[in-house]
C-alpha atoms as a PDB file:
ATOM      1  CA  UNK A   1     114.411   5.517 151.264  1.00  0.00           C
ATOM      2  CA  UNK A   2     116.527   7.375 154.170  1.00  0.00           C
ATOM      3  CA  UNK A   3     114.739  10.176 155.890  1.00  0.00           C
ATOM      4  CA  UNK A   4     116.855  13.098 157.352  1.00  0.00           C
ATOM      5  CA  UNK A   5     114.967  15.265 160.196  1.00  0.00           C
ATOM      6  CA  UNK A   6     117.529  17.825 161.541  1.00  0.00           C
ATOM      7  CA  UNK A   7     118.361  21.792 160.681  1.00  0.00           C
ATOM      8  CA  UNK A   8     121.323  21.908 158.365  1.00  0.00           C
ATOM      9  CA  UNK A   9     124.511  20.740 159.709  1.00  0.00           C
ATOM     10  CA  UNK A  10     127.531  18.823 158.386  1.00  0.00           C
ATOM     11  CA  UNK A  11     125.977  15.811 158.792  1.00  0.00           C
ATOM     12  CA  UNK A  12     123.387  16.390 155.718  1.00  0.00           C
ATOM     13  CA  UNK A  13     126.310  16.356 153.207  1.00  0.00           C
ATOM     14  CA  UNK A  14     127.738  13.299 154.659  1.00  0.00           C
ATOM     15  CA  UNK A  15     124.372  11.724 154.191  1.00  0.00           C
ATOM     16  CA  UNK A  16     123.998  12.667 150.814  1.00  0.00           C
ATOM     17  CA  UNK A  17     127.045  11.632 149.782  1.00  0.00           C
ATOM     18  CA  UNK A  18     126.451   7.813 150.989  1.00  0.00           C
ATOM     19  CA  UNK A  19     122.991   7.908 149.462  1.00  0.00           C
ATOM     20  CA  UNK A  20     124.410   8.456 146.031  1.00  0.00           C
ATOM     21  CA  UNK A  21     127.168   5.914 146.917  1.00  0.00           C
ATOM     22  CA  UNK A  22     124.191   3.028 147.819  1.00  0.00           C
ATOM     23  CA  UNK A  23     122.042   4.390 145.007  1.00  0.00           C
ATOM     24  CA  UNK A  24     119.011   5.691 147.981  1.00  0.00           C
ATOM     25  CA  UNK A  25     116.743   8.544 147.794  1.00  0.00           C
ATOM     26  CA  UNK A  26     117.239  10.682 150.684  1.00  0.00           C
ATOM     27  CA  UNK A  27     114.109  12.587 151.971  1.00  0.00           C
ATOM     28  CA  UNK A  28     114.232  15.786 154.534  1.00  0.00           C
ATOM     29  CA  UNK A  29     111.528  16.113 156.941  1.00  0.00           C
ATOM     30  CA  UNK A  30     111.573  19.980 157.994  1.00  0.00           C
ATOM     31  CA  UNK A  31     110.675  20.699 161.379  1.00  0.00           C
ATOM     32  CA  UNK A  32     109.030  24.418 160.061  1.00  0.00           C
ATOM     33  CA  UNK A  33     106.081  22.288 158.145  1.00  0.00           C
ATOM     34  CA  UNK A  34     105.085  20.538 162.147  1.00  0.00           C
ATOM     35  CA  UNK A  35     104.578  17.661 163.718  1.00  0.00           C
ATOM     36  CA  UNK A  36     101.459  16.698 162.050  1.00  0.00           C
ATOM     37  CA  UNK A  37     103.098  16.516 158.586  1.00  0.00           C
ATOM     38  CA  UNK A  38     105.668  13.729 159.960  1.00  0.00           C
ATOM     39  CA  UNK A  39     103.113  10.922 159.750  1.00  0.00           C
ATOM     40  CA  UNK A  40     102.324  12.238 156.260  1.00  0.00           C
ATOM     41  CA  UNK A  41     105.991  12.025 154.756  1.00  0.00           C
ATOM     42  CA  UNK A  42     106.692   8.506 156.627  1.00  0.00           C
ATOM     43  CA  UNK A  43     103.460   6.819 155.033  1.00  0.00           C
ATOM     44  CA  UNK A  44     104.227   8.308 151.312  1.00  0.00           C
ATOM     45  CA  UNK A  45     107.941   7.897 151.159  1.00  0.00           C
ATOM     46  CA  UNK A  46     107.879   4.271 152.976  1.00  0.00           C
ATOM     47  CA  UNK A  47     111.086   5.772 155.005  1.00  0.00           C
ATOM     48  CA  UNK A  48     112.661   2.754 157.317  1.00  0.00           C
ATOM     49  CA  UNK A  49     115.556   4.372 158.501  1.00  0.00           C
ATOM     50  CA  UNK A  50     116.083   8.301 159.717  1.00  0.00           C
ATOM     51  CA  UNK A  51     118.535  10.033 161.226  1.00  0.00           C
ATOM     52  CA  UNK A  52     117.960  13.012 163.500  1.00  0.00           C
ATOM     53  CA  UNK A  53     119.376  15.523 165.824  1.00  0.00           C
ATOM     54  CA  UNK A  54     118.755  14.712 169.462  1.00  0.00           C
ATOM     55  CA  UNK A  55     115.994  17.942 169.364  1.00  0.00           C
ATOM     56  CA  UNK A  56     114.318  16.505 166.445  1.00  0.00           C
ATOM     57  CA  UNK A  57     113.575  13.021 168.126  1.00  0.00           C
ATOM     58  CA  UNK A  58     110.963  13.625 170.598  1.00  0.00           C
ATOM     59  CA  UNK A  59     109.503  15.417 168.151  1.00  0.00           C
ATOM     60  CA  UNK A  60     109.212  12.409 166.433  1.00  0.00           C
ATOM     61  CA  UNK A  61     108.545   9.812 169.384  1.00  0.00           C
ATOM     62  CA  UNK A  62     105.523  12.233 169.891  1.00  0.00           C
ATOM     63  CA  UNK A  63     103.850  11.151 166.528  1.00  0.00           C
ATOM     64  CA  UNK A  64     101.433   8.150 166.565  1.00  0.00           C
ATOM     65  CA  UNK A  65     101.938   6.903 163.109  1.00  0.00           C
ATOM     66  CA  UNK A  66     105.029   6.291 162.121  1.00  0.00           C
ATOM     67  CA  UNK A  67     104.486   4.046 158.914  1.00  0.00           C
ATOM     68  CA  UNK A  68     107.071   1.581 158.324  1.00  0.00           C
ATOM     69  CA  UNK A  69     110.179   3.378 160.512  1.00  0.00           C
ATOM     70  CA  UNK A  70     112.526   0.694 161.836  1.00  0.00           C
ATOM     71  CA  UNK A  71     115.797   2.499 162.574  1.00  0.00           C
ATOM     72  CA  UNK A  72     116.764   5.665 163.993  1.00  0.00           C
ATOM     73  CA  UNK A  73     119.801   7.390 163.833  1.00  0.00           C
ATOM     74  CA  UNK A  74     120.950  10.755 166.052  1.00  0.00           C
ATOM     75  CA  UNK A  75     123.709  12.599 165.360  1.00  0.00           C
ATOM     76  CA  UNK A  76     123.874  13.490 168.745  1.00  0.00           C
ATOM     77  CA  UNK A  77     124.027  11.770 172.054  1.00  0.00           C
ATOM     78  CA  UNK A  78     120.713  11.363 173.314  1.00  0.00           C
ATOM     79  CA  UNK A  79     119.327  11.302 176.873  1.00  0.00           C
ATOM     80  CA  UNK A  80     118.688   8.247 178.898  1.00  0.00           C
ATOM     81  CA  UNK A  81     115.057   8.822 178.890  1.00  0.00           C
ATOM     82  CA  UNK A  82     114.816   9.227 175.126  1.00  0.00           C
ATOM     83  CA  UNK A  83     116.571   6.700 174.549  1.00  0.00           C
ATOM     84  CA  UNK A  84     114.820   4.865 176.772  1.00  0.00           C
ATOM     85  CA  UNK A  85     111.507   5.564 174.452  1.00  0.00           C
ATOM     86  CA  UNK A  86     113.225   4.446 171.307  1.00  0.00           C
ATOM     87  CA  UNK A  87     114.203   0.996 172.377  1.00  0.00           C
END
């Protein structure tokens, strides 16, 4: 399972397209539903890997459960302080 948490960009059909190459589910985690739902989505859908807009990752860094996430992916550069957080 690959999660996706970011608005729509180009990025989402690029991501789509190399889950049906490798044969993986992709799931979307919308930022309208809240923080509070991420833990949720990440404990049912078993998601290791995500990629994210820069925005969407302290959002994310902020949740306290986050299941079995490994990797994390930003589309964007990120600052030195989040990325600080991620490592």
């Amino acid at each position: 399972m690959v999660g996706v948490f970011a608005k729509n960009r180009e990025e989402w059909m690029l991501l789509e397209y190399a889950n049906f190459l490798y044969n993986n589910t992709m799931i979307p985690l919308y930022d309208t539903l809240g923080p509070e739902t991420i833990p949720y989505v990440l404990n049912q859908s078993q998601i290791e890997t995500i990629f994210c807009s820069s925005l969407s990752v302290p959002t994310l860094l902020s949740v306290a459960d986050l299941g079995n996430l490994k990797n994390v992916v930003s589309f964007d550069p990120l600052t030195e302080e989040v990325a600080n957080k991620l490592q």
